[in-house]
N, C-alpha and C. Protein backbone atom coordinates (compact mmCIF):
# COMPACT_ATOMS: atom_id res chain seq x y z
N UNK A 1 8.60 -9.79 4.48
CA UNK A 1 7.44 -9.39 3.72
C UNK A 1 6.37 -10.47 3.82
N UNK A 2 5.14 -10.15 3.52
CA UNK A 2 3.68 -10.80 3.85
C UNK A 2 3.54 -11.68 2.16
N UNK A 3 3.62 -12.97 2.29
CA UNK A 3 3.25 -13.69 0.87
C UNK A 3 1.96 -14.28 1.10
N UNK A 4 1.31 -14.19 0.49
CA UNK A 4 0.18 -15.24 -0.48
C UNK A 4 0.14 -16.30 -0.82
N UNK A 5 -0.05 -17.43 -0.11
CA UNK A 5 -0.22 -18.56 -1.22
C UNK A 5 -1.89 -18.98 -0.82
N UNK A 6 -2.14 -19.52 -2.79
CA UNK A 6 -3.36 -19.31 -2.51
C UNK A 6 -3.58 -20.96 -3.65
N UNK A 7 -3.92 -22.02 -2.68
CA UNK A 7 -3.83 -23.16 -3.11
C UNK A 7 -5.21 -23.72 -3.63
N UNK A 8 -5.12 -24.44 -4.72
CA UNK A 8 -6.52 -25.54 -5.23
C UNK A 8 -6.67 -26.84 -4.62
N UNK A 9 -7.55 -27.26 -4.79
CA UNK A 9 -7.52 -28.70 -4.33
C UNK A 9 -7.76 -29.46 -5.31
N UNK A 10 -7.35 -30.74 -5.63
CA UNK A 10 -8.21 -31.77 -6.54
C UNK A 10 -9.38 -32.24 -6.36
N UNK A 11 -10.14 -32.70 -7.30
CA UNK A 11 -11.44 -32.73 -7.01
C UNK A 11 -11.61 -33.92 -5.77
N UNK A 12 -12.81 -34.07 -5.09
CA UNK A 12 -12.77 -34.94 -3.98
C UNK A 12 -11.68 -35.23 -2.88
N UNK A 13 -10.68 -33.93 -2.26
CA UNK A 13 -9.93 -34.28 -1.50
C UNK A 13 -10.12 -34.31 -0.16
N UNK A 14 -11.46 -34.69 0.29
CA UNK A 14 -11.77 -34.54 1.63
C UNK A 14 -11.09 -35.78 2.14
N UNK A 15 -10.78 -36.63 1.65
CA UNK A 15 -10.54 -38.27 2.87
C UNK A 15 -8.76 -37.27 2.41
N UNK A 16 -8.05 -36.77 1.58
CA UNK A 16 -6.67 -36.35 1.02
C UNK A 16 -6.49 -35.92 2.56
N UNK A 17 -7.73 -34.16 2.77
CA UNK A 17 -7.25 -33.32 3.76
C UNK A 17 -7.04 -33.90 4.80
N UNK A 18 -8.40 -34.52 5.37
CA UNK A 18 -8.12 -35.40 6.43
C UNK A 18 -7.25 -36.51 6.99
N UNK A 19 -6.48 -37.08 6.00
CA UNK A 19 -5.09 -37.90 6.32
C UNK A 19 -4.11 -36.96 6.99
N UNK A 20 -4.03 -35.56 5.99
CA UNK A 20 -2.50 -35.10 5.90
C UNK A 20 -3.13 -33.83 6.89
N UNK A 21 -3.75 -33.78 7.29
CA UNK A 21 -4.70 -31.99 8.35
C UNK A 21 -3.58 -32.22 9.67
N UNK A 22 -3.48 -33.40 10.63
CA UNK A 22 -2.33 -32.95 11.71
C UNK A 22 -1.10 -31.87 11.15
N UNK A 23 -0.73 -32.81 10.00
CA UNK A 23 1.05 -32.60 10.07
C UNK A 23 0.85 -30.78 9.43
N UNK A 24 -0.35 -30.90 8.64
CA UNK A 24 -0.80 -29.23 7.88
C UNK A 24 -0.42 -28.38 8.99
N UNK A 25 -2.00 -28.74 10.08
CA UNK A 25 -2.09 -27.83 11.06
C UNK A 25 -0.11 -27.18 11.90
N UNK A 26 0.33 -28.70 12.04
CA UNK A 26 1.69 -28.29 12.87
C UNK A 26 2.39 -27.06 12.14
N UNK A 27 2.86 -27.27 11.11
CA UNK A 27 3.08 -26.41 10.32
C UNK A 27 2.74 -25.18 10.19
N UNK A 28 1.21 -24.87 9.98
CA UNK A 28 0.82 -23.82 10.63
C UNK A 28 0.85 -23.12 12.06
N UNK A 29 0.94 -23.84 13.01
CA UNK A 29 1.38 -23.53 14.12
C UNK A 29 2.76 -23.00 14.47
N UNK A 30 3.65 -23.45 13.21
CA UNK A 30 4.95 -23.35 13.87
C UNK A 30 4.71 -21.74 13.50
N UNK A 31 4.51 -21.61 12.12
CA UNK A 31 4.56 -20.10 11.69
C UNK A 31 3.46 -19.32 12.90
N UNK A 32 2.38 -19.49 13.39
CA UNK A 32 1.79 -18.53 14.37
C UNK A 32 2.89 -18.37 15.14
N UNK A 33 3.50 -19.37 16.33
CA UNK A 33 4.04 -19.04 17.27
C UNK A 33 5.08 -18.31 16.91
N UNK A 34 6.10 -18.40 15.64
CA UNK A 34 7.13 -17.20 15.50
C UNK A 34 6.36 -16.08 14.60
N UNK A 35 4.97 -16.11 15.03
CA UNK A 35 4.29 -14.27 14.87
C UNK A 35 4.78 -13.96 13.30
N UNK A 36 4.91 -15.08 12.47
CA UNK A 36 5.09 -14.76 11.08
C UNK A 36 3.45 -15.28 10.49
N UNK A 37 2.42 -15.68 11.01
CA UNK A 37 1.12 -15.72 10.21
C UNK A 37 0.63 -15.16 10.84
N UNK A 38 -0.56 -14.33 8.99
CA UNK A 38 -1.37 -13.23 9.75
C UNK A 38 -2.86 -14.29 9.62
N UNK A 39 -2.84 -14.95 9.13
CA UNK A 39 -4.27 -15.94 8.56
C UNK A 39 -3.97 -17.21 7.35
N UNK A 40 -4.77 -17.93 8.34
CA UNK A 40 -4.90 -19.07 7.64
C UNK A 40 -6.28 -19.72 7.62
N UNK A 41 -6.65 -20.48 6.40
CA UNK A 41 -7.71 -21.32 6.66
C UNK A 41 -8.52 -22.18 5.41
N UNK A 42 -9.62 -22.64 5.02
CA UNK A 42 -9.78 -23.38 4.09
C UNK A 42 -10.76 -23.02 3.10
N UNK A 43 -11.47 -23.33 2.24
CA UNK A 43 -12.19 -22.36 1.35
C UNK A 43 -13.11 -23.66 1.17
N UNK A 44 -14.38 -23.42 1.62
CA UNK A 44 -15.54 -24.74 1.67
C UNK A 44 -16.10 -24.41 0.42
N UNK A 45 -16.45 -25.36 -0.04
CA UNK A 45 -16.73 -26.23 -1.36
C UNK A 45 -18.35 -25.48 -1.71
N UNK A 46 -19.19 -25.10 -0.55
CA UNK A 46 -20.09 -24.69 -0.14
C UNK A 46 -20.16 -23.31 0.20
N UNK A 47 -21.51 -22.83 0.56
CA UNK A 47 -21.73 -21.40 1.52
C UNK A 47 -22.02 -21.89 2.50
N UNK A 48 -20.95 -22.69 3.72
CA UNK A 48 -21.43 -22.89 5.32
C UNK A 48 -19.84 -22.79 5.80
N UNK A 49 -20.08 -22.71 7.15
CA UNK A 49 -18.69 -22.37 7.74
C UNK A 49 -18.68 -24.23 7.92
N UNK A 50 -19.27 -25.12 7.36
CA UNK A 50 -19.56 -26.67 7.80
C UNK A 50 -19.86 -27.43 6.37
N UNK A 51 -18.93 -27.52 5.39
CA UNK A 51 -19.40 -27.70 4.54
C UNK A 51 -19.19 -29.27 4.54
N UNK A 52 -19.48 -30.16 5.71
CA UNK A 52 -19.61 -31.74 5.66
C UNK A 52 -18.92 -32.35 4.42
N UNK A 53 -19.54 -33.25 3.78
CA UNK A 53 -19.32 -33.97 2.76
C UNK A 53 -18.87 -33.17 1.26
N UNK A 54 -19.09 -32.42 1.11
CA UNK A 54 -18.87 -31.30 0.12
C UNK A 54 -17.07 -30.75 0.46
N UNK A 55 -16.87 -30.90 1.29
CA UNK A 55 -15.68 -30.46 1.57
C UNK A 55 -15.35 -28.95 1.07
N UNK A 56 -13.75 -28.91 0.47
CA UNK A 56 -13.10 -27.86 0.04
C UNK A 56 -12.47 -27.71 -0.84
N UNK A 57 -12.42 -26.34 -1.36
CA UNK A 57 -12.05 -26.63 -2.75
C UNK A 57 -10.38 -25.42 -3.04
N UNK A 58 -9.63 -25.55 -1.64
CA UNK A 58 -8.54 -25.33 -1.27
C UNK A 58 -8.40 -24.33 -0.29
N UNK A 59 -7.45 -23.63 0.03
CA UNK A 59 -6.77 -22.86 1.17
C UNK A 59 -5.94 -21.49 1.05
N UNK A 60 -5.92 -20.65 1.71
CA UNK A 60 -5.52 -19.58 1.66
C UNK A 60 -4.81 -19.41 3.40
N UNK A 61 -3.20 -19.01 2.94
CA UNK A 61 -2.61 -18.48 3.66
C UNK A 61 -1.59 -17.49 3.69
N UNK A 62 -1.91 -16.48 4.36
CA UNK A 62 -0.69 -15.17 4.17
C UNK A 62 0.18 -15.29 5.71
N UNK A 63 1.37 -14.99 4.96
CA UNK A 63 2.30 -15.64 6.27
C UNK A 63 3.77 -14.64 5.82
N UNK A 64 4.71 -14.49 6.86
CA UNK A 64 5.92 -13.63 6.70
C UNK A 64 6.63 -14.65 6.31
N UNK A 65 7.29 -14.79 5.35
CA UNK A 65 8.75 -14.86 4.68
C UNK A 65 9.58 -13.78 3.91
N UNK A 66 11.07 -14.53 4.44
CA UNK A 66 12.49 -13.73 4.00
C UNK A 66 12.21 -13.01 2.68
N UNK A 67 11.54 -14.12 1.72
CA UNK A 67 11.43 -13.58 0.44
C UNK A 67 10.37 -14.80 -0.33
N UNK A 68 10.41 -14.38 -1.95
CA UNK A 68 9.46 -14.77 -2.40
C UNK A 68 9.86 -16.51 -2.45
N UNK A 69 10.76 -16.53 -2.90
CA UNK A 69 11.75 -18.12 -3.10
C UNK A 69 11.38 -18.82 -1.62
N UNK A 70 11.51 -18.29 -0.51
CA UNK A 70 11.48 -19.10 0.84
C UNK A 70 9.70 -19.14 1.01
N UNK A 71 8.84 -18.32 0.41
CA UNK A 71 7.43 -18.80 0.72
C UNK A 71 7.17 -20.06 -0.59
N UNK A 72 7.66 -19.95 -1.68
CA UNK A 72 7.54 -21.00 -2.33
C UNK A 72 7.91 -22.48 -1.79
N UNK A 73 9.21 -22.34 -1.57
CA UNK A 73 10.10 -23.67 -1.29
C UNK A 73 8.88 -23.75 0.39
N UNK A 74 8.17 -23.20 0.59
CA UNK A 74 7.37 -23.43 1.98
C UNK A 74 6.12 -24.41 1.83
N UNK A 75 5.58 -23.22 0.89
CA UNK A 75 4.15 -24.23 0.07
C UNK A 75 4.37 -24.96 -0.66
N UNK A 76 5.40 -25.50 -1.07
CA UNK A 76 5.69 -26.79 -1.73
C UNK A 76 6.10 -27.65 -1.03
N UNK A 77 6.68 -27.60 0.47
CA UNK A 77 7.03 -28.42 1.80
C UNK A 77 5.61 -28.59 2.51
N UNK A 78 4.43 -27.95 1.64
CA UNK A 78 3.30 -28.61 2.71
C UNK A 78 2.51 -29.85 2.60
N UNK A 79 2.24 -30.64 3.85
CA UNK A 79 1.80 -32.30 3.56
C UNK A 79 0.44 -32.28 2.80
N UNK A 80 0.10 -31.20 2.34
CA UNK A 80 -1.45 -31.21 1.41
C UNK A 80 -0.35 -31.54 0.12
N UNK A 81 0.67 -31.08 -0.14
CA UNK A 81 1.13 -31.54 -1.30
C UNK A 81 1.42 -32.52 -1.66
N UNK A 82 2.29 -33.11 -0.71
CA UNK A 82 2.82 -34.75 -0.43
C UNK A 82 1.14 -36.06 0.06
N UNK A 83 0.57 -34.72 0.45
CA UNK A 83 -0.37 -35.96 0.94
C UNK A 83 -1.53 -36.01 -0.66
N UNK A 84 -1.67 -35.39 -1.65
CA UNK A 84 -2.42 -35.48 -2.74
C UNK A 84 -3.91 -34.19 -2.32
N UNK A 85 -3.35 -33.29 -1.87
CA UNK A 85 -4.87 -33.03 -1.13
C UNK A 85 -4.63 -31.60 -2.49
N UNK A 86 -3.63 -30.92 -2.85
CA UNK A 86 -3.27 -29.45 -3.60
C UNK A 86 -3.04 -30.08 -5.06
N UNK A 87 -3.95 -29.19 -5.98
CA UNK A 87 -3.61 -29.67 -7.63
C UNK A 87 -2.59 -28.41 -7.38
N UNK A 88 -2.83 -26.87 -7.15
CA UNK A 88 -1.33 -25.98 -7.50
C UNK A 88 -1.86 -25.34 -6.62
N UNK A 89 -0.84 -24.34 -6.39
CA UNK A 89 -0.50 -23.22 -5.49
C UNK A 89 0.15 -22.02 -6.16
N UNK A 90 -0.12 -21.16 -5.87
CA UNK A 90 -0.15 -19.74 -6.54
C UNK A 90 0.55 -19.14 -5.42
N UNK A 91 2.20 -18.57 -5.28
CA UNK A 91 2.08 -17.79 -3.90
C UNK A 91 3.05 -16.00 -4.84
N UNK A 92 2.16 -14.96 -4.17
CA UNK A 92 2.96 -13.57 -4.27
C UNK A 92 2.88 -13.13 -3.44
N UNK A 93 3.59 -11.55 -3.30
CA UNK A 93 3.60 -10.99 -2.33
C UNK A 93 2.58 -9.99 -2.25
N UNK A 94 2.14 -9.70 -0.79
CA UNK A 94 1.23 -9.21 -0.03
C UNK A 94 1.67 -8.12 0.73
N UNK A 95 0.52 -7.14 0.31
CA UNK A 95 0.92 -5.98 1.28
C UNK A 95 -1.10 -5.87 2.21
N UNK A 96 -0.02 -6.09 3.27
CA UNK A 96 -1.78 -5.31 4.39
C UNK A 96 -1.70 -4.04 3.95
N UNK A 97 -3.02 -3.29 4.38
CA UNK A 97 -3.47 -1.98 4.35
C UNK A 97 -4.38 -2.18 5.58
N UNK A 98 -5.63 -3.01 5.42
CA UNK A 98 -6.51 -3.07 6.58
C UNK A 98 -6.51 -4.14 6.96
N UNK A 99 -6.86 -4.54 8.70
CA UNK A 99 -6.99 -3.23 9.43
C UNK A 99 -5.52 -2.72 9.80
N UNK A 100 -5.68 -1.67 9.43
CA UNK A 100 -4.30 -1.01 10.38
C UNK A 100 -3.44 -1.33 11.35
């Protein structure tokens, strides 16, 4: 099934993201290549796809897990957590409709 997690950031975590963004990204990669993420990405602080110095003010990713327990124990294994970059994370389950 398709989960939700839909994370905050603490205030000022742009130097946070940028420490811990490799080990993030890998992570995210691992889930593309086994075709379990449908989207990932970051939520700018701003209205620009470039929000510079302003940074972000957290992340949204829907991704396949076994169940609700294994997307948790997931987003709590991510280095935005360990690295100080996530105040919480919110994850449920997701159903697509569109696009088809």
């Amino acid at each position: 099934m398709l989960y939700m997690i839909y994370s905050t950031d603490v205030d000022k975590s742009l130097a946070f993201r940028k420490a811990a963004r490799p080990a993030h990204l890998a992570r995210l990669q691992e889930l593309n290549e086994q075709g379990r993420l449908l989207t990932a990405g970051p939520l700018p602080a701003v209205d620009n796809d470039d929000p510079g110095e302003a940074g972000f003010t957290g992340s949204l990713v829907i991704a396949e897990f076994n169940s609700l327990e294994a997307a948790r124990e997931w987003a709590a294994a991510d280095p935005y957590v360990s690295g100080g970059v996530y105040d919480n994370s919110v994850v449920k389950p997701f159903k697509k409709v569109f696009p088809a």
